[in-house]
C-alpha atoms as a PDB file:
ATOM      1  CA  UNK A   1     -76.447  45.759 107.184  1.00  0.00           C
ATOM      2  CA  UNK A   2     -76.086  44.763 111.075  1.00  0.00           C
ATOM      3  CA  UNK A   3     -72.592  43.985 111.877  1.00  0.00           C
ATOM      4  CA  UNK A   4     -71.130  40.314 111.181  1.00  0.00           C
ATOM      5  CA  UNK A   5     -69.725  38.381 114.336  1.00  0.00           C
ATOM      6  CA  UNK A   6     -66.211  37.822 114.491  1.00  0.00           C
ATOM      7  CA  UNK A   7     -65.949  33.840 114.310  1.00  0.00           C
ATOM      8  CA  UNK A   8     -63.200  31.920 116.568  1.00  0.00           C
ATOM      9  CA  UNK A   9     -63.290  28.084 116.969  1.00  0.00           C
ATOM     10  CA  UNK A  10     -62.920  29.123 121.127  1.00  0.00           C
ATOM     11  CA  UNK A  11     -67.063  30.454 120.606  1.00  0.00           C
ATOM     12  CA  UNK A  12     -67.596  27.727 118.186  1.00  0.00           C
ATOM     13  CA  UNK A  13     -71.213  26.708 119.194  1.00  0.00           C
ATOM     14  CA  UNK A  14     -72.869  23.760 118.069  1.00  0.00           C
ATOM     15  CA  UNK A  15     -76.333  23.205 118.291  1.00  0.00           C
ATOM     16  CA  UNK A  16     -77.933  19.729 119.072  1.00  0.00           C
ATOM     17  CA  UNK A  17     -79.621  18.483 115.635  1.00  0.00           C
ATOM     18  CA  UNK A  18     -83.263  19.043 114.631  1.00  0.00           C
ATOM     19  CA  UNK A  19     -85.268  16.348 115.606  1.00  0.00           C
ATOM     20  CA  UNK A  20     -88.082  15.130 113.171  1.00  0.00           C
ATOM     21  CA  UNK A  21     -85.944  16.580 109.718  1.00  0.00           C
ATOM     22  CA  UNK A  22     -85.992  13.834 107.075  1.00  0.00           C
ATOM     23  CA  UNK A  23     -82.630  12.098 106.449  1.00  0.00           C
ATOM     24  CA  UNK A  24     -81.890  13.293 103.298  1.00  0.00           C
ATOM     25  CA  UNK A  25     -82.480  17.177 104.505  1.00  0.00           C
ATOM     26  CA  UNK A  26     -80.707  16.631 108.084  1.00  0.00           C
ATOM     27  CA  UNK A  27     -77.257  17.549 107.250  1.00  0.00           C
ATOM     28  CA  UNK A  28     -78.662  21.029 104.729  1.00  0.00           C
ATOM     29  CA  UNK A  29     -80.704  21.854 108.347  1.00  0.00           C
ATOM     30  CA  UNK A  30     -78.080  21.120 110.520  1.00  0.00           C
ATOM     31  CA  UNK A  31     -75.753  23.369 108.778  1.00  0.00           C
ATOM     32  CA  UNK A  32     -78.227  26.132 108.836  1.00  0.00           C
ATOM     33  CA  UNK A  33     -78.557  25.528 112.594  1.00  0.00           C
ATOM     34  CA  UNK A  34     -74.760  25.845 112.902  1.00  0.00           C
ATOM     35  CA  UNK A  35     -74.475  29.376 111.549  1.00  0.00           C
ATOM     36  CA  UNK A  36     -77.568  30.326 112.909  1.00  0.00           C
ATOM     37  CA  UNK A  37     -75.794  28.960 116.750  1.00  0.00           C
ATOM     38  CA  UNK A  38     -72.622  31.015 115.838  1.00  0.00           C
ATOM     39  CA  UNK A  39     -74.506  34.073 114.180  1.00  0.00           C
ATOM     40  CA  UNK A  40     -73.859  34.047 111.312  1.00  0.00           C
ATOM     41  CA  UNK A  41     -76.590  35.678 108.698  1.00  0.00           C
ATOM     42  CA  UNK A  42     -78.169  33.078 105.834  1.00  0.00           C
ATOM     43  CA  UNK A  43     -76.785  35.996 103.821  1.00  0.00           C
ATOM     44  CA  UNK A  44     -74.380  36.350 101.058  1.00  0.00           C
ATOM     45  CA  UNK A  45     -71.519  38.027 103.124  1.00  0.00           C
ATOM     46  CA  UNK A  46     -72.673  35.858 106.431  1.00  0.00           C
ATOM     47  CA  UNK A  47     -71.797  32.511 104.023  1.00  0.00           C
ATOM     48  CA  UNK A  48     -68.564  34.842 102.510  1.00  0.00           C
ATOM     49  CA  UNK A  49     -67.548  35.346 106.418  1.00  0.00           C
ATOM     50  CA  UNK A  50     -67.815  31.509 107.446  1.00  0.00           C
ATOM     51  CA  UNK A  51     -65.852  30.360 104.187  1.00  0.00           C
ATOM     52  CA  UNK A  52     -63.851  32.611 104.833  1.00  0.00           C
ATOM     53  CA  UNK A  53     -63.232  32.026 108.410  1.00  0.00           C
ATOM     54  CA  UNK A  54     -60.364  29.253 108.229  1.00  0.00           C
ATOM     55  CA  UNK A  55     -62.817  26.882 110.509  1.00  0.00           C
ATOM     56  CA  UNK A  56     -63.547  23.820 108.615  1.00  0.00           C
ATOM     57  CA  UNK A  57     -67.036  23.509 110.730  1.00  0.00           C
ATOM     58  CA  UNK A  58     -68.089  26.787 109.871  1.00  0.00           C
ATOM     59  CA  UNK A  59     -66.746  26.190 105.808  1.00  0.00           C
ATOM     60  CA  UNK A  60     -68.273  23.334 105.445  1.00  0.00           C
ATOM     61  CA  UNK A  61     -71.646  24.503 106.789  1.00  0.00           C
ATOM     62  CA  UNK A  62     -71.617  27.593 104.804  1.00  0.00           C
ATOM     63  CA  UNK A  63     -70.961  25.246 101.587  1.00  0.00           C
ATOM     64  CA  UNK A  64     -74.293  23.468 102.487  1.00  0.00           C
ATOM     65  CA  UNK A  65     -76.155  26.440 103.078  1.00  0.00           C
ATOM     66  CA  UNK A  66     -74.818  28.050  99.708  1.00  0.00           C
ATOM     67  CA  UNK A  67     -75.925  25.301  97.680  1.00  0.00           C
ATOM     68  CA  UNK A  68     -79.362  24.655  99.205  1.00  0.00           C
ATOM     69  CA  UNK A  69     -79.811  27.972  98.504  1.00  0.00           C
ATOM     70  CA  UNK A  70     -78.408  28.657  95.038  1.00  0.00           C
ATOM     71  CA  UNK A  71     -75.429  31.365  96.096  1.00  0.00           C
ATOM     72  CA  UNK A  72     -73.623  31.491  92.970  1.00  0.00           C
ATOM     73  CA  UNK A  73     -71.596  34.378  94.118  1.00  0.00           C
ATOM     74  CA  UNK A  74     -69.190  32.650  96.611  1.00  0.00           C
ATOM     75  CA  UNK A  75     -68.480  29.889  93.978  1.00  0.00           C
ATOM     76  CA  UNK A  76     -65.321  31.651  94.165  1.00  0.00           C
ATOM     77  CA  UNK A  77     -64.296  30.204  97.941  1.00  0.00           C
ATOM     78  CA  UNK A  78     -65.728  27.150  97.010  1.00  0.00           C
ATOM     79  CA  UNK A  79     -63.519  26.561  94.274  1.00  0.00           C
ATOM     80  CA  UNK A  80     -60.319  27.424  96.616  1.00  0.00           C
ATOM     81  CA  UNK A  81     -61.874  25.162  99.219  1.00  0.00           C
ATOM     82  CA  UNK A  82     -62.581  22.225  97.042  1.00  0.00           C
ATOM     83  CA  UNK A  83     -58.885  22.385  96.150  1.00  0.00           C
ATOM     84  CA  UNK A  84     -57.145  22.675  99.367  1.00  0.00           C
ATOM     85  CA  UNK A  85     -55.902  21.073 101.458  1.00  0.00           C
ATOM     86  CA  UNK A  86     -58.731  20.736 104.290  1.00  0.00           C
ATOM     87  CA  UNK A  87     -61.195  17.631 105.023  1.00  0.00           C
ATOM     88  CA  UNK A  88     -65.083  18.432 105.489  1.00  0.00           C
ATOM     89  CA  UNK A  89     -64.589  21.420 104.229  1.00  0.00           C
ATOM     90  CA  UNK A  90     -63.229  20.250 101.014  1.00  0.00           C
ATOM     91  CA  UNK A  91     -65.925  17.526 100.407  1.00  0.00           C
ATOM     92  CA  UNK A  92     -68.532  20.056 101.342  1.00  0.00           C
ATOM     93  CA  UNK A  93     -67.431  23.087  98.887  1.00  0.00           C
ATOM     94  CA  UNK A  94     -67.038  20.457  96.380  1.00  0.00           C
ATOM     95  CA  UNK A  95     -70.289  19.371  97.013  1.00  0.00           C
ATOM     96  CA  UNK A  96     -71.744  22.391  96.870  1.00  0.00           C
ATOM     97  CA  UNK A  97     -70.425  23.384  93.704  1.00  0.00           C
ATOM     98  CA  UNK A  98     -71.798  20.465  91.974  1.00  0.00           C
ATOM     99  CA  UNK A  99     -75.051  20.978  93.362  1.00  0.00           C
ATOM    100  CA  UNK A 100     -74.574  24.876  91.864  1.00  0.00           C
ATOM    101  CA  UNK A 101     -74.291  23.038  88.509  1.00  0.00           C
ATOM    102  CA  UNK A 102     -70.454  23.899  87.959  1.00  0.00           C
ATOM    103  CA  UNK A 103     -68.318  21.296  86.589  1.00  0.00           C
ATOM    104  CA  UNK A 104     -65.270  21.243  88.671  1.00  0.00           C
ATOM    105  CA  UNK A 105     -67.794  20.090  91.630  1.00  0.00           C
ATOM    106  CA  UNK A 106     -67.796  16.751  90.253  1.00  0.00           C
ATOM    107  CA  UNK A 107     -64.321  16.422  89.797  1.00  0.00           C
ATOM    108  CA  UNK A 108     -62.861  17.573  92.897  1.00  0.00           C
ATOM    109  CA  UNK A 109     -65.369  15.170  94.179  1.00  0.00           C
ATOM    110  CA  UNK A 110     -64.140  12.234  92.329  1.00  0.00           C
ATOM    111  CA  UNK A 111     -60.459  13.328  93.555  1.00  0.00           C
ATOM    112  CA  UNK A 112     -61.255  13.397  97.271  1.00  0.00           C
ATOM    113  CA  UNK A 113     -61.723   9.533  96.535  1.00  0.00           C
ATOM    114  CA  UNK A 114     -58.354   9.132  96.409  1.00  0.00           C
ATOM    115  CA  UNK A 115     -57.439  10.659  99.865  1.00  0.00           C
ATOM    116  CA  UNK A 116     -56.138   8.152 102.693  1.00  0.00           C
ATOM    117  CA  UNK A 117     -59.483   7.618 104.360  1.00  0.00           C
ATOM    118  CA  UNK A 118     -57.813   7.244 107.916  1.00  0.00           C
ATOM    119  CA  UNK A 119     -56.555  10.231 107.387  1.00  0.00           C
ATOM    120  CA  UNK A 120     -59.350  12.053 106.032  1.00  0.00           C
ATOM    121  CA  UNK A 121     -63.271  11.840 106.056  1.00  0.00           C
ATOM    122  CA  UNK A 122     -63.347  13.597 103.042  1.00  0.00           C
ATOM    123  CA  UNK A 123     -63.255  10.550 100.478  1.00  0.00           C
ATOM    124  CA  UNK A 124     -65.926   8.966 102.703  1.00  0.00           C
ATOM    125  CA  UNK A 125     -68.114  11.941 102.590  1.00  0.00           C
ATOM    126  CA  UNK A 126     -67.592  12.898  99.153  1.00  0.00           C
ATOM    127  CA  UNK A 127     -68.480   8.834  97.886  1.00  0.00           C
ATOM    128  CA  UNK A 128     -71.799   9.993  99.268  1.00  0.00           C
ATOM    129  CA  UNK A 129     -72.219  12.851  97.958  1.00  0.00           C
ATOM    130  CA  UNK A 130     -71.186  11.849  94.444  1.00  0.00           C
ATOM    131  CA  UNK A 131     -74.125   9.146  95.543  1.00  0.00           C
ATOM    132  CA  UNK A 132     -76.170  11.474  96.160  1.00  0.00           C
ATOM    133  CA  UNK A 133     -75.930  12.738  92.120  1.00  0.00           C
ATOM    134  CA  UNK A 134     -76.313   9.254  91.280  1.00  0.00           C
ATOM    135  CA  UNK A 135     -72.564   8.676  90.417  1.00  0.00           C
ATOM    136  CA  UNK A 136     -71.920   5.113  93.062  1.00  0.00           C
ATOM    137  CA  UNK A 137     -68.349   4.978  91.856  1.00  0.00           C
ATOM    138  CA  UNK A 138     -67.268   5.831  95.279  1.00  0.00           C
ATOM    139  CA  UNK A 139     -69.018   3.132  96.708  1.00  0.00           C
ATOM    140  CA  UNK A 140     -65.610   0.696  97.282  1.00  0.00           C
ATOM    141  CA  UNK A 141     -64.480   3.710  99.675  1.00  0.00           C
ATOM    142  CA  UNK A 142     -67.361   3.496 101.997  1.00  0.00           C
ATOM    143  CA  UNK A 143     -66.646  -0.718 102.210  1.00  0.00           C
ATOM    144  CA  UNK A 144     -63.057   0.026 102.747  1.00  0.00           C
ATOM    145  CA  UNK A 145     -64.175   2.643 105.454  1.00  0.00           C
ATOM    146  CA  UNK A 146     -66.597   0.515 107.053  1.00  0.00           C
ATOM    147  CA  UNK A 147     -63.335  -1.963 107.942  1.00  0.00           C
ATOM    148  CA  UNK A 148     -61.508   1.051 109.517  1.00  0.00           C
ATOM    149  CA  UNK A 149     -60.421   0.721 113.181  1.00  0.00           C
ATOM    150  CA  UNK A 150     -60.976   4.236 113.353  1.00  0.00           C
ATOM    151  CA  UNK A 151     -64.461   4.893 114.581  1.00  0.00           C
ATOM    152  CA  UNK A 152     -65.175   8.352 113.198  1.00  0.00           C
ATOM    153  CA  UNK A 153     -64.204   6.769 109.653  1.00  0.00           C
ATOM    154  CA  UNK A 154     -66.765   4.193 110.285  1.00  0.00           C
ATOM    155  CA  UNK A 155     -69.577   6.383 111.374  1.00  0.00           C
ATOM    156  CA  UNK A 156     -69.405   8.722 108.592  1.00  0.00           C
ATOM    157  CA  UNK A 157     -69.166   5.816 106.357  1.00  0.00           C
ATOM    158  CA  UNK A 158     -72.344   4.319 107.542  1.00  0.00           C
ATOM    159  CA  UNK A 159     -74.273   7.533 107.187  1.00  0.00           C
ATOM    160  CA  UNK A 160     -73.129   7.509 103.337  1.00  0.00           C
ATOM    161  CA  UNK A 161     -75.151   4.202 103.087  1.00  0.00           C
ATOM    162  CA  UNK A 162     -78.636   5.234 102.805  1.00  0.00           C
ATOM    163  CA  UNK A 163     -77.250   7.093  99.547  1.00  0.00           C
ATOM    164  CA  UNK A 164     -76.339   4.023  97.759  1.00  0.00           C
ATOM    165  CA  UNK A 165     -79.702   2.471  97.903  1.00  0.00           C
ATOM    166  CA  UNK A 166     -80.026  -1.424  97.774  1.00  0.00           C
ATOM    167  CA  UNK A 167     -76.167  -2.186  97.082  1.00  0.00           C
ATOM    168  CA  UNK A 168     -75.643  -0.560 100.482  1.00  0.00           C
ATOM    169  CA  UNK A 169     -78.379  -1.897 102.071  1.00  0.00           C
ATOM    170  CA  UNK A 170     -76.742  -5.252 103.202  1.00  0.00           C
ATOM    171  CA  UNK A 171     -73.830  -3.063 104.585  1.00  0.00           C
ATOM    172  CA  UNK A 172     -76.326  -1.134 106.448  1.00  0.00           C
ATOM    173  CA  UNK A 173     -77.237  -4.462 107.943  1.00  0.00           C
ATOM    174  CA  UNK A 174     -74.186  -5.477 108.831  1.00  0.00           C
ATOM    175  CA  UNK A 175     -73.506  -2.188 110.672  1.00  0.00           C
ATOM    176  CA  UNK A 176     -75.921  -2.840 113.257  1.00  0.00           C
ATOM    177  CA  UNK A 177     -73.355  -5.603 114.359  1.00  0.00           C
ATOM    178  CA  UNK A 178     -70.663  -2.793 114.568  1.00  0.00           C
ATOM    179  CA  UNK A 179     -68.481  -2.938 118.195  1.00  0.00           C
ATOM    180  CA  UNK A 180     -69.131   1.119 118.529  1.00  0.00           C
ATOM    181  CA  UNK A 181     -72.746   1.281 120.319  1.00  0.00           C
ATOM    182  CA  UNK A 182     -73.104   4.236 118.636  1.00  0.00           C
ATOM    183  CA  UNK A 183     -72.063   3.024 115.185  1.00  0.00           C
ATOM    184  CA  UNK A 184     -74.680   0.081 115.813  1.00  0.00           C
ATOM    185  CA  UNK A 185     -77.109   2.649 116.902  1.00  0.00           C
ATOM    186  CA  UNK A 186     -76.654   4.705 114.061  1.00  0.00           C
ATOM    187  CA  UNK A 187     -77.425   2.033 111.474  1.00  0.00           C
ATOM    188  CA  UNK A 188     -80.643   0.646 113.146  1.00  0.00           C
ATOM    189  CA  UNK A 189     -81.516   4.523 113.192  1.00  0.00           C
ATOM    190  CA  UNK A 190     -81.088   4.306 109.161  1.00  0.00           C
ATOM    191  CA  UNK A 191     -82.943   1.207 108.411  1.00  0.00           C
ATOM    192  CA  UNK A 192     -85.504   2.133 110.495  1.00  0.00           C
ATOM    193  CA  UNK A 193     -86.080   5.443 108.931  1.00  0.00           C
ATOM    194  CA  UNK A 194     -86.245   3.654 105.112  1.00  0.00           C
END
């Protein structure tokens, strides 16, 4: 085995998304394209060092990658991540364990819902990805996110839409009006790509 890179957020590189990726495989890619920018192997100990490395980015992407690609043997991490105390990476590893068919996924999903969500992304993200298994009970999350003055809250929020199919659509709508060009941007991006 070739020697694994020692990670530090001061190298953290972050590559400019694939263009042409369908919505609903961007963020799986994306992550990919992270570790693959930072050097990190698609390998069981390259996903062990990222979710291991104590930087969120790096966690959460090797929580994606895990799951896309059935790595049952860092479940382990993911369960300590799900539970902690950090943001993207907690939705994420959560995430990714429900996708890996273990139960606790789903309910350390269902109890980032209950985070402050201008204090965290992680309820945001996670209503989407409980979406995403065709749970919408975080739905009233994303509305209450979509009202937040803080703009990161709102994009993620937006991006969650999509997930919710026709309830979110008139959100969706709505979004387009949104005082953050890129917000606005964002969601005619979305609707477009329906």
């Amino acid at each position: 085995m070739s020697e694994l890179p020692r990670l530090s957020l001061e190298t953290l590189v972050l590559p400019d998304p694939r263009a042409g990726v369908p919505f609903a495989d961007a963020e799986d890619v994306y992550a990919e394209d992270i570790l693959a920018a930072n050097d990190v192997p698609l390998t069981t100990e390259g996903l062990q060092l990222a979710l291991d490395s104590g930087i969120e980015l790096l966690q959460a992407a090797a929580a994606r990658v895990a799951a896309r690609r059935g790595e049952t043997s860092v479940a382990g991490s993911l369960r300590s991540l799900a539970t902690g105390g950090g943001d993207t990476s907690r939705a994420a590893a959560a995430f990714a364990l429900a996708r890996l068919g273990e139960p606790e996924g789903l309910e350390a999903l269902v109890a980032c819902l209950d985070l402050p969500i201008d204090a965290y992304v992680a309820p945001v993200q996670a209503a989407g990805f409980l979406a995403r298994l065709g749970d919408q009970r975080g739905f009233d999350v994303v509305e209450r996110a979509l009202r937040s003055s803080n703009e990161l809250v709102r994009a993620v929020a937006v991006k969650q839409l999509p997930f919710f199919g026709e309830q979110g659509r008139p959100l969706l709508k709505a979004a387009v009006g949104d005082s953050d060009a890129e917000i606005a941007r964002q969601a005619r991006y979305l609707l477009e790509d329906e």
